[in-house]
N, C-alpha and C. Protein backbone atom coordinates (compact mmCIF):
# COMPACT_ATOMS: atom_id res chain seq x y z
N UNK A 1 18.84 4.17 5.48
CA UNK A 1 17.50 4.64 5.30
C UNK A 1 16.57 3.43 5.16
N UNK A 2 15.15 3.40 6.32
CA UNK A 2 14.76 2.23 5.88
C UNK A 2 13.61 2.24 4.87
N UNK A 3 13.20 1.12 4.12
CA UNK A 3 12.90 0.81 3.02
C UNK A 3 10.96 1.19 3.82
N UNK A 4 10.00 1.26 3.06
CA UNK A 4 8.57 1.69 3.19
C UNK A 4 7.86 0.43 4.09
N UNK A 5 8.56 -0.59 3.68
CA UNK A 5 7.96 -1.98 3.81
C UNK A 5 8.89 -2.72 5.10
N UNK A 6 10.17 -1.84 5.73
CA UNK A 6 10.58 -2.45 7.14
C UNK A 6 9.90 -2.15 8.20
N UNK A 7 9.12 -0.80 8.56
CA UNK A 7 8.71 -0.66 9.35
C UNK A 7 6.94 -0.84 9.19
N UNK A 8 6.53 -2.21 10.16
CA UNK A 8 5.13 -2.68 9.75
C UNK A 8 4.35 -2.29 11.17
N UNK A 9 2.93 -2.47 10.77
CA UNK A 9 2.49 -2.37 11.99
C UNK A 9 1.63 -3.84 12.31
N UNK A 10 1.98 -3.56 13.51
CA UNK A 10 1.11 -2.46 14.88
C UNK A 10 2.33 -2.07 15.38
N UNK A 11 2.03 -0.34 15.43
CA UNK A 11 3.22 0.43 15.93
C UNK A 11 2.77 0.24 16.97
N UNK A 12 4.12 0.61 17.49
CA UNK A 12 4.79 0.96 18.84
C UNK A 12 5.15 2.48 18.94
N UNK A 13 5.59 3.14 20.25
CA UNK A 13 6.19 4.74 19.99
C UNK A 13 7.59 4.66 19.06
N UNK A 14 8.14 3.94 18.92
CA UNK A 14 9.33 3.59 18.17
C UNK A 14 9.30 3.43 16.68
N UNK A 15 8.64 2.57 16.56
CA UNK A 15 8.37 2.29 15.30
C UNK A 15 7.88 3.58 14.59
N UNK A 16 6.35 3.70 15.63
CA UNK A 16 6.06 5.00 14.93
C UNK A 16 6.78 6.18 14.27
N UNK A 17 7.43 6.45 15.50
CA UNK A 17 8.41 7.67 15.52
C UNK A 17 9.12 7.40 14.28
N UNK A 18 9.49 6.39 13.78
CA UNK A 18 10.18 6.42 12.52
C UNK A 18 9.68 6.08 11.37
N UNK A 19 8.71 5.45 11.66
CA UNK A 19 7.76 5.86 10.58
C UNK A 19 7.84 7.34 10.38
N UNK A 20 7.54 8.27 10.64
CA UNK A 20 7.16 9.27 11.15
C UNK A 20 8.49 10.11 10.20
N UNK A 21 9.71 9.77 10.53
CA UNK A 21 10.92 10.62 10.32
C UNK A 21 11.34 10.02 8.56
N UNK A 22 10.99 8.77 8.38
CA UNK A 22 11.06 8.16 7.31
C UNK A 22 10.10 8.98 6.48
N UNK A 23 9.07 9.25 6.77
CA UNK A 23 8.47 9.81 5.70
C UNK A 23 9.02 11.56 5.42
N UNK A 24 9.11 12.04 6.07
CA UNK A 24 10.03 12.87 6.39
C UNK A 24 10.81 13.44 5.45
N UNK A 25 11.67 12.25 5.89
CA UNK A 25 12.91 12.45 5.09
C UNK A 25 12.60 12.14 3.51
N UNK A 26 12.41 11.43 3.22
CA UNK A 26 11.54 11.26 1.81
C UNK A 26 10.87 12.13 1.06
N UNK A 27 9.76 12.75 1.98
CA UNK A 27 9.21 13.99 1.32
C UNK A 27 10.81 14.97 1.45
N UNK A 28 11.72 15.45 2.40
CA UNK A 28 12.18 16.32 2.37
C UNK A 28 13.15 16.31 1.07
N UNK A 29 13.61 14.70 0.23
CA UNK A 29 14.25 14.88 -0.78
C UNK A 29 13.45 15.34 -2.07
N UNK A 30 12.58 15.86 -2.08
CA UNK A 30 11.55 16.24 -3.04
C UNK A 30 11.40 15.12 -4.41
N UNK A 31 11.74 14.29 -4.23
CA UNK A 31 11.60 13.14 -5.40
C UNK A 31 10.29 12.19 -5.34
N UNK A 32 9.42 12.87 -6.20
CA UNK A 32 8.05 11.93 -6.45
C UNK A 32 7.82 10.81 -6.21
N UNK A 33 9.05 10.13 -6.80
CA UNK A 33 8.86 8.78 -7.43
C UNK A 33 9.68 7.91 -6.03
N UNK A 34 10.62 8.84 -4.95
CA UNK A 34 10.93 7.84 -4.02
C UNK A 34 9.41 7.70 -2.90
N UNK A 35 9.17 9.25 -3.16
CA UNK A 35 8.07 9.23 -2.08
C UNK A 35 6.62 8.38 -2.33
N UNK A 36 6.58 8.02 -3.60
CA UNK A 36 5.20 7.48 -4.16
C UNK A 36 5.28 6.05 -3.91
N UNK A 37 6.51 5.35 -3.25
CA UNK A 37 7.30 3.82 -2.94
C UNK A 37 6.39 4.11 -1.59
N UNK A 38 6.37 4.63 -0.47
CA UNK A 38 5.68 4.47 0.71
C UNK A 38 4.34 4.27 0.78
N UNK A 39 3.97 4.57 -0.67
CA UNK A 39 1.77 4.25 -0.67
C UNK A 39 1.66 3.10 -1.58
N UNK A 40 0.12 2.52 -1.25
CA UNK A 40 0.27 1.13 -1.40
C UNK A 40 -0.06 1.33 -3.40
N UNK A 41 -0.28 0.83 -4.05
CA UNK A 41 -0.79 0.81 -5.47
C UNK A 41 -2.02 1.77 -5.82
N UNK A 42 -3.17 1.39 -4.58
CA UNK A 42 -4.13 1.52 -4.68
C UNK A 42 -4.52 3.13 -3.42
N UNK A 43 -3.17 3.78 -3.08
CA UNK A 43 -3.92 4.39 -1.71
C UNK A 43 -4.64 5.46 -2.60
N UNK A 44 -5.24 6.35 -1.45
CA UNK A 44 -6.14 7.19 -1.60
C UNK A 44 -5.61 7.69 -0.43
N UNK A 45 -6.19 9.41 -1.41
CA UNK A 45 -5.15 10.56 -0.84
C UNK A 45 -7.06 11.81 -0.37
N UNK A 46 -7.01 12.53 0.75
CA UNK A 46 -7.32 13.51 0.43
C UNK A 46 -6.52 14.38 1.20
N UNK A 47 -6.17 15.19 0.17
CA UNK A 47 -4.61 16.55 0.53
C UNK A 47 -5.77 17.90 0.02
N UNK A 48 -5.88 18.51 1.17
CA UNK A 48 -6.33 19.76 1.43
C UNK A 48 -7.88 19.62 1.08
N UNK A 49 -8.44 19.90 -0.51
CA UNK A 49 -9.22 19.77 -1.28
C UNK A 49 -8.95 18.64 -2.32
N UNK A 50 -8.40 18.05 -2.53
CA UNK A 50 -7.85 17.49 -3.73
C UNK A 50 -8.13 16.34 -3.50
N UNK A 51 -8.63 15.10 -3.53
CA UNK A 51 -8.55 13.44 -3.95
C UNK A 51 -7.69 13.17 -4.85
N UNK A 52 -7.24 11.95 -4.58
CA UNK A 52 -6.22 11.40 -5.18
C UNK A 52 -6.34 9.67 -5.07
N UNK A 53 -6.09 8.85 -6.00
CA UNK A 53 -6.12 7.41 -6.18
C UNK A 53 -5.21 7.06 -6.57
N UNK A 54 -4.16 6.21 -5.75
CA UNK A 54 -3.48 4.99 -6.57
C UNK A 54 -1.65 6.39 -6.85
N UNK A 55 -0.31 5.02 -6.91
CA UNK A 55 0.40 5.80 -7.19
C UNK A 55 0.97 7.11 -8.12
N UNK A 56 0.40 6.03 -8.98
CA UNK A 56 0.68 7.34 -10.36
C UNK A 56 0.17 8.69 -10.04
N UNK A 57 -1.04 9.14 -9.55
CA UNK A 57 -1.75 10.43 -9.08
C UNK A 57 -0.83 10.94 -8.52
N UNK A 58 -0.44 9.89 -7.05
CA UNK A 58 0.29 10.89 -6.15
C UNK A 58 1.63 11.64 -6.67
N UNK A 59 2.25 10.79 -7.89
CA UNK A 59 3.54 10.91 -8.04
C UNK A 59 3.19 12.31 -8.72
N UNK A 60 1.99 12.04 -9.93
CA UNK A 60 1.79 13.29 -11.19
C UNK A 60 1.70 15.01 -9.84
N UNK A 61 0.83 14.67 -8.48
CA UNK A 61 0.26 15.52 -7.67
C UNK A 61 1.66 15.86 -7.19
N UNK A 62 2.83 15.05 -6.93
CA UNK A 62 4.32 15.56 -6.40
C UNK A 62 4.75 16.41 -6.84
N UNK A 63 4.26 16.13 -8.38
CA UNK A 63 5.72 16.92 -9.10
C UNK A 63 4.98 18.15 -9.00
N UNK A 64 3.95 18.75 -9.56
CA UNK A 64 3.14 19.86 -9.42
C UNK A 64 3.68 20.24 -8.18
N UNK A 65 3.25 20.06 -7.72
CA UNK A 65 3.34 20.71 -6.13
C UNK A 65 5.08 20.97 -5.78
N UNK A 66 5.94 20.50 -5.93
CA UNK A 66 7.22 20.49 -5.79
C UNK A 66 7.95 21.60 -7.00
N UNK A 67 6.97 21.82 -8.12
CA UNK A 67 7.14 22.25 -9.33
C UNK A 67 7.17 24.26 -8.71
N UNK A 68 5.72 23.95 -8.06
CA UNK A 68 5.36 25.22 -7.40
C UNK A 68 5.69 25.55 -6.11
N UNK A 69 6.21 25.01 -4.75
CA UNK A 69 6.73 25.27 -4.27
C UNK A 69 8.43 24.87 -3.83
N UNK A 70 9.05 26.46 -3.76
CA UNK A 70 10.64 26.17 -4.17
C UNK A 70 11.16 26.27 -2.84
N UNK A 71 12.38 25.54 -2.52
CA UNK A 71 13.39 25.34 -2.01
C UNK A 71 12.06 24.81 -0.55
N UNK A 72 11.70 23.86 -0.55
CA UNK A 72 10.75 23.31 0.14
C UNK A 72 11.42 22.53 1.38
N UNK A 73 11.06 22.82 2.45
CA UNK A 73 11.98 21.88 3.77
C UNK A 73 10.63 21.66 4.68
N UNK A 74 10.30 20.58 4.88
CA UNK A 74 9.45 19.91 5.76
C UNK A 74 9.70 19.29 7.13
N UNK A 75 9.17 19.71 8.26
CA UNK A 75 9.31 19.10 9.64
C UNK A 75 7.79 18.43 9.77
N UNK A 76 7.73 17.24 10.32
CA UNK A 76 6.98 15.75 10.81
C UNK A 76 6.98 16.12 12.86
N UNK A 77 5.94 15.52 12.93
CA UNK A 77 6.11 15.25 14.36
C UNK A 77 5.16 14.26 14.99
N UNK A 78 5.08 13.14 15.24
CA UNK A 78 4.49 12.12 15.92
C UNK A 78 3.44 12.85 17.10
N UNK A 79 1.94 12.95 16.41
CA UNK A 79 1.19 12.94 17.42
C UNK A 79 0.34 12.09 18.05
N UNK A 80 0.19 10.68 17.34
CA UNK A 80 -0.48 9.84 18.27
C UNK A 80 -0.56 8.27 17.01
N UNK A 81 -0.73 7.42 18.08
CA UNK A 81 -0.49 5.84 17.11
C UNK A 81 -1.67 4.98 17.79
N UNK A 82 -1.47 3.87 16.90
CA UNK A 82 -2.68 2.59 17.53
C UNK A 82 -2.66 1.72 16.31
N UNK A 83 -2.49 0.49 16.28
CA UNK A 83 -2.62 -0.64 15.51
C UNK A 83 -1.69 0.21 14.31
N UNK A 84 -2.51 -0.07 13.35
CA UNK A 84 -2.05 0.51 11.88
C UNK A 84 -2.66 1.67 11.71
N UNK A 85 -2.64 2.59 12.38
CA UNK A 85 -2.66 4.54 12.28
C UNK A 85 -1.39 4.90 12.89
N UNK A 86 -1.74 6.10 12.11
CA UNK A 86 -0.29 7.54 12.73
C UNK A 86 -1.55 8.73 12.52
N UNK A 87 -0.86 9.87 13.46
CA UNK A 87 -1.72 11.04 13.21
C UNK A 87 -0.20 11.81 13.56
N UNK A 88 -0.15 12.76 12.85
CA UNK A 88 1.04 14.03 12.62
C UNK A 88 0.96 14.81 12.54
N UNK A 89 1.45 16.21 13.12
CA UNK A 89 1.12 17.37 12.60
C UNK A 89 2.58 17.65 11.91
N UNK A 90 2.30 18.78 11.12
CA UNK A 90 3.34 19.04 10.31
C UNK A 90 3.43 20.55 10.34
N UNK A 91 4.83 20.93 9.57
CA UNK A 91 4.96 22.23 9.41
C UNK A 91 5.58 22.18 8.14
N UNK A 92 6.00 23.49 6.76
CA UNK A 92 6.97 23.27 5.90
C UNK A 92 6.96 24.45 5.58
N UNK A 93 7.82 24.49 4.83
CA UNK A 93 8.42 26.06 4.15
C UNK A 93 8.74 26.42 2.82
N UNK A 94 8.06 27.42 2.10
CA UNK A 94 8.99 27.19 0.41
C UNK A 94 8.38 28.57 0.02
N UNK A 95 9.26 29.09 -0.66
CA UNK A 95 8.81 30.20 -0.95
C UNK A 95 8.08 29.84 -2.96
N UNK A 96 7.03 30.76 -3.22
CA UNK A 96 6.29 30.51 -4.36
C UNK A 96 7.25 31.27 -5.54
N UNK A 97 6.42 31.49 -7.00
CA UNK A 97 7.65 32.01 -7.73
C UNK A 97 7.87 33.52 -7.89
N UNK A 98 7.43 34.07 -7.26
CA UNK A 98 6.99 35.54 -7.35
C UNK A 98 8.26 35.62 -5.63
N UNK A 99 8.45 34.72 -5.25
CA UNK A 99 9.40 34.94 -3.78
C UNK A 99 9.05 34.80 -2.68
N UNK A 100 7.67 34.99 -2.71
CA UNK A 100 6.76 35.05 -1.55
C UNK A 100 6.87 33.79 -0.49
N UNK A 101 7.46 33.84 0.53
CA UNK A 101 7.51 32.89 1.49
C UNK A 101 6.71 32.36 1.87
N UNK A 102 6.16 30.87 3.03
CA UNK A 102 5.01 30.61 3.23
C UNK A 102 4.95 29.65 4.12
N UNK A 103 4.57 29.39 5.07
CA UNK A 103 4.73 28.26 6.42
C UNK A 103 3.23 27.83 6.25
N UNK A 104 3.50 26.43 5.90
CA UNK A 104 2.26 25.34 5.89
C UNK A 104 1.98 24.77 7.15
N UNK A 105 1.36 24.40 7.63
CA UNK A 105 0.16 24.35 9.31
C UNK A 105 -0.51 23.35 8.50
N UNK A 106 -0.15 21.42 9.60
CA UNK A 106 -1.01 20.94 9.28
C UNK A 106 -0.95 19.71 9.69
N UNK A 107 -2.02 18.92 9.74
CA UNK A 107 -2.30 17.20 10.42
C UNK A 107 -2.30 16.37 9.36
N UNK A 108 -1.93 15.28 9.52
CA UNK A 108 -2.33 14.19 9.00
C UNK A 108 -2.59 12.63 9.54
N UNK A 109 -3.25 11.91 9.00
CA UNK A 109 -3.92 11.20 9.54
C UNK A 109 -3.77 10.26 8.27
N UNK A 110 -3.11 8.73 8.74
CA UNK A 110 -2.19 7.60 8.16
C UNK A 110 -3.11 6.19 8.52
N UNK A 111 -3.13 5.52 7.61
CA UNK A 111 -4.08 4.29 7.81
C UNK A 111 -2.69 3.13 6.99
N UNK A 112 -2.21 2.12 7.22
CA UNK A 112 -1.48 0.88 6.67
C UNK A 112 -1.84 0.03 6.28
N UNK A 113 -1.70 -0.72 5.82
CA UNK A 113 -1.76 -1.93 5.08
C UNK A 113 -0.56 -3.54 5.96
N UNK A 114 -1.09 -4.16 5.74
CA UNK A 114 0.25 -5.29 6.86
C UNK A 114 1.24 -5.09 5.95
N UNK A 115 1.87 -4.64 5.27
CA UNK A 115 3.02 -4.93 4.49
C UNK A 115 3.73 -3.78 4.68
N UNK A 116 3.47 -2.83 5.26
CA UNK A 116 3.62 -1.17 5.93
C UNK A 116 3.91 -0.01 4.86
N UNK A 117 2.80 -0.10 4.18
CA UNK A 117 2.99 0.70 3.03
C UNK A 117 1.39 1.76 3.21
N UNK A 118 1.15 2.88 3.14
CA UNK A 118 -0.11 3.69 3.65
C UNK A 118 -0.90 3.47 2.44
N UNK A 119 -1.76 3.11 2.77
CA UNK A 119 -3.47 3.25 1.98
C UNK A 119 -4.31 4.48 2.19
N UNK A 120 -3.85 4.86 2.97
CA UNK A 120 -5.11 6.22 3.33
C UNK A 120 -3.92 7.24 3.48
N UNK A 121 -4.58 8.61 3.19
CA UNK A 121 -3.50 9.71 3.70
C UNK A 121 -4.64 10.69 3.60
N UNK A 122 -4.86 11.17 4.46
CA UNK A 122 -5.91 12.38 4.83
C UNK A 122 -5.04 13.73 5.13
N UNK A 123 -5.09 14.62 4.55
CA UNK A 123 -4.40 16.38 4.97
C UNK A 123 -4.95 17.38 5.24
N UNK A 124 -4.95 17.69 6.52
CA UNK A 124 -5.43 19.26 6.76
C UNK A 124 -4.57 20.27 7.17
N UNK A 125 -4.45 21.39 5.80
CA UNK A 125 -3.09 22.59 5.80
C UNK A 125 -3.58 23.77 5.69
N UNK A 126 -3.17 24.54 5.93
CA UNK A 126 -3.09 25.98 6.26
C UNK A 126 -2.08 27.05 6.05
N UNK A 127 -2.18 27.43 5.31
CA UNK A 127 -1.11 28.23 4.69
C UNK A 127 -1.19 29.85 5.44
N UNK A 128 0.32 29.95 5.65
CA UNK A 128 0.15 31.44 6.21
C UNK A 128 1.80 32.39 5.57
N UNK A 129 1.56 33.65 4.69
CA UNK A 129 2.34 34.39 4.49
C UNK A 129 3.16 34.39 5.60
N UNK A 130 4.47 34.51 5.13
CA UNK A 130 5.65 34.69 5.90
C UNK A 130 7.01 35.70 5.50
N UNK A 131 7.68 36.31 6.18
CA UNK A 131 8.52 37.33 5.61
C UNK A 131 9.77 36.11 5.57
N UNK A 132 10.99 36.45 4.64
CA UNK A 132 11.79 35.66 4.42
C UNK A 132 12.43 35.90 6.38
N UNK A 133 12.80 36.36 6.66
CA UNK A 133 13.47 36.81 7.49
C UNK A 133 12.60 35.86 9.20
N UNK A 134 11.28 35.49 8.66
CA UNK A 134 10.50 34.53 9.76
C UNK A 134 10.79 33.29 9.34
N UNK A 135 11.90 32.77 8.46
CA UNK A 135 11.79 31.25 8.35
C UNK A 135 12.35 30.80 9.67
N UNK A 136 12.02 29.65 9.60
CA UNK A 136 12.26 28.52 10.64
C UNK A 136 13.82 27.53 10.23
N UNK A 137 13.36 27.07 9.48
CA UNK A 137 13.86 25.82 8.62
C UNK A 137 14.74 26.29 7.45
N UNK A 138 16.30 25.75 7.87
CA UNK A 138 17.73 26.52 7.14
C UNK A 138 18.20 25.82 6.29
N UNK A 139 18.11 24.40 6.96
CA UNK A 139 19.42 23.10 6.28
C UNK A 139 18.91 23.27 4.74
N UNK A 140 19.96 22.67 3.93
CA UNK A 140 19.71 23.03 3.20
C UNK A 140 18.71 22.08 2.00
N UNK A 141 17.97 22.57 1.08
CA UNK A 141 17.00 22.26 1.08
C UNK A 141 17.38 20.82 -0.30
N UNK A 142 16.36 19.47 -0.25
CA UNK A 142 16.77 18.65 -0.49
C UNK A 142 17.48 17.14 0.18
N UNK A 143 17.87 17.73 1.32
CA UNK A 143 18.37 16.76 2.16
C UNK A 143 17.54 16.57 3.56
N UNK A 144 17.71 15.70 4.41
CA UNK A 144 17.17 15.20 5.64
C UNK A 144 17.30 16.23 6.68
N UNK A 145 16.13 16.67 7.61
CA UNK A 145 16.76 17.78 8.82
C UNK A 145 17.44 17.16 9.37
N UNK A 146 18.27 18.00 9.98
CA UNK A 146 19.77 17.75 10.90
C UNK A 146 18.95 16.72 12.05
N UNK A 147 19.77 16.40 13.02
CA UNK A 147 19.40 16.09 13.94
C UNK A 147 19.74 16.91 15.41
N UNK A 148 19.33 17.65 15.55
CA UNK A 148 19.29 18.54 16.64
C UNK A 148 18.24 18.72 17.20
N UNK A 149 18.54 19.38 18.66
CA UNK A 149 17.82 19.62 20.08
C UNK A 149 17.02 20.44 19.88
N UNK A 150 17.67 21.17 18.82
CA UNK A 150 16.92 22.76 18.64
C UNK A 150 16.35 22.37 17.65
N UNK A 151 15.93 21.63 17.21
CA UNK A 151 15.24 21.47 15.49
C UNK A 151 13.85 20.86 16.11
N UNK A 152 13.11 21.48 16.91
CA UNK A 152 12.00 20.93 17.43
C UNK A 152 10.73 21.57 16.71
N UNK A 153 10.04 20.96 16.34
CA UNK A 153 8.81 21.60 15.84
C UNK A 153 7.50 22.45 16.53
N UNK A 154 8.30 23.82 16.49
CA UNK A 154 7.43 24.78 17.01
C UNK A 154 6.09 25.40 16.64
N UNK A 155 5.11 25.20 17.44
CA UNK A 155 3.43 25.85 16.76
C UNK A 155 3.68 27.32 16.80
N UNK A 156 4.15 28.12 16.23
CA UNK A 156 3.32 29.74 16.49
C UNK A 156 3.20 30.24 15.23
């Protein structure tokens, strides 16, 4: 697994792309404190409505959010690069505590630092009710998606 600070920019489709799966995988282990290692000291977050400054926020904003949504599995997908940006759309899944399922719809938009750690993180999500029986996303939750053909990130 590589470390926040191997992959630097100016991306490439390569680099990106794993940039891309690295974060990924990180968010997909639901641990605050590994995922709060990829932003710089100082980044700045805006996630949905919410601002955010500097690590400690993001980590306190993890746990909440990880607190409230359960058995959480996240898919990444590389939509476009240049110097030190990424832009992504995303998808994820977790049902709330009442059971209620829920597929998150959404972009983001990544700014770096030379040391390849993100300063900026911009989020636009969309939440849409889902019946258990419409999930997408199986593996099990906590660990990295599989790597499969079929594990492609579908819009509908």
């Amino acid at each position: 697994m590589p470390k926040p600070t191997d992959i630097r920019p100016p991306f490439k489709r390569k680099s990106a792309a794993a940039k891309v799966r690295a974060a990924e995988d990180a968010w997909n282990s639901r641990d605050p404190y590994r995922v709060s290692l990829a932003y710089s000291e100082n980044s700045t977050w805006r996630n949905r409505d919410q601002f955010l400054e500097g690590r400690e926020a993001i980590r306190e904003f993890l746990s909440g959010k990880w607190a409230r949504e359960l058995d959480y599995r996240l898919m990444k997908d590389l939509w476009s690069f240049g110097g030190n940006r990424i832009a992504v759309r995303f998808q994820y899944e977790y049902h709330d505590s009442v059971g209620q399922w829920w597929r998150a719809y959404g972009n983001e938009l990544w700014e770096f630092d030379a040391e390849g750690l993100m300063r900026r993180r911009e989020a636009s999500i969309n939440d849409l009710a889902i019946a258990e029986s419409e999930r997408k996303f199986h593996w099990p939750a906590g660990e990295p998606r599989p790597n499969e053909p079929a594990a492609v990130l579908c819009i509908a």
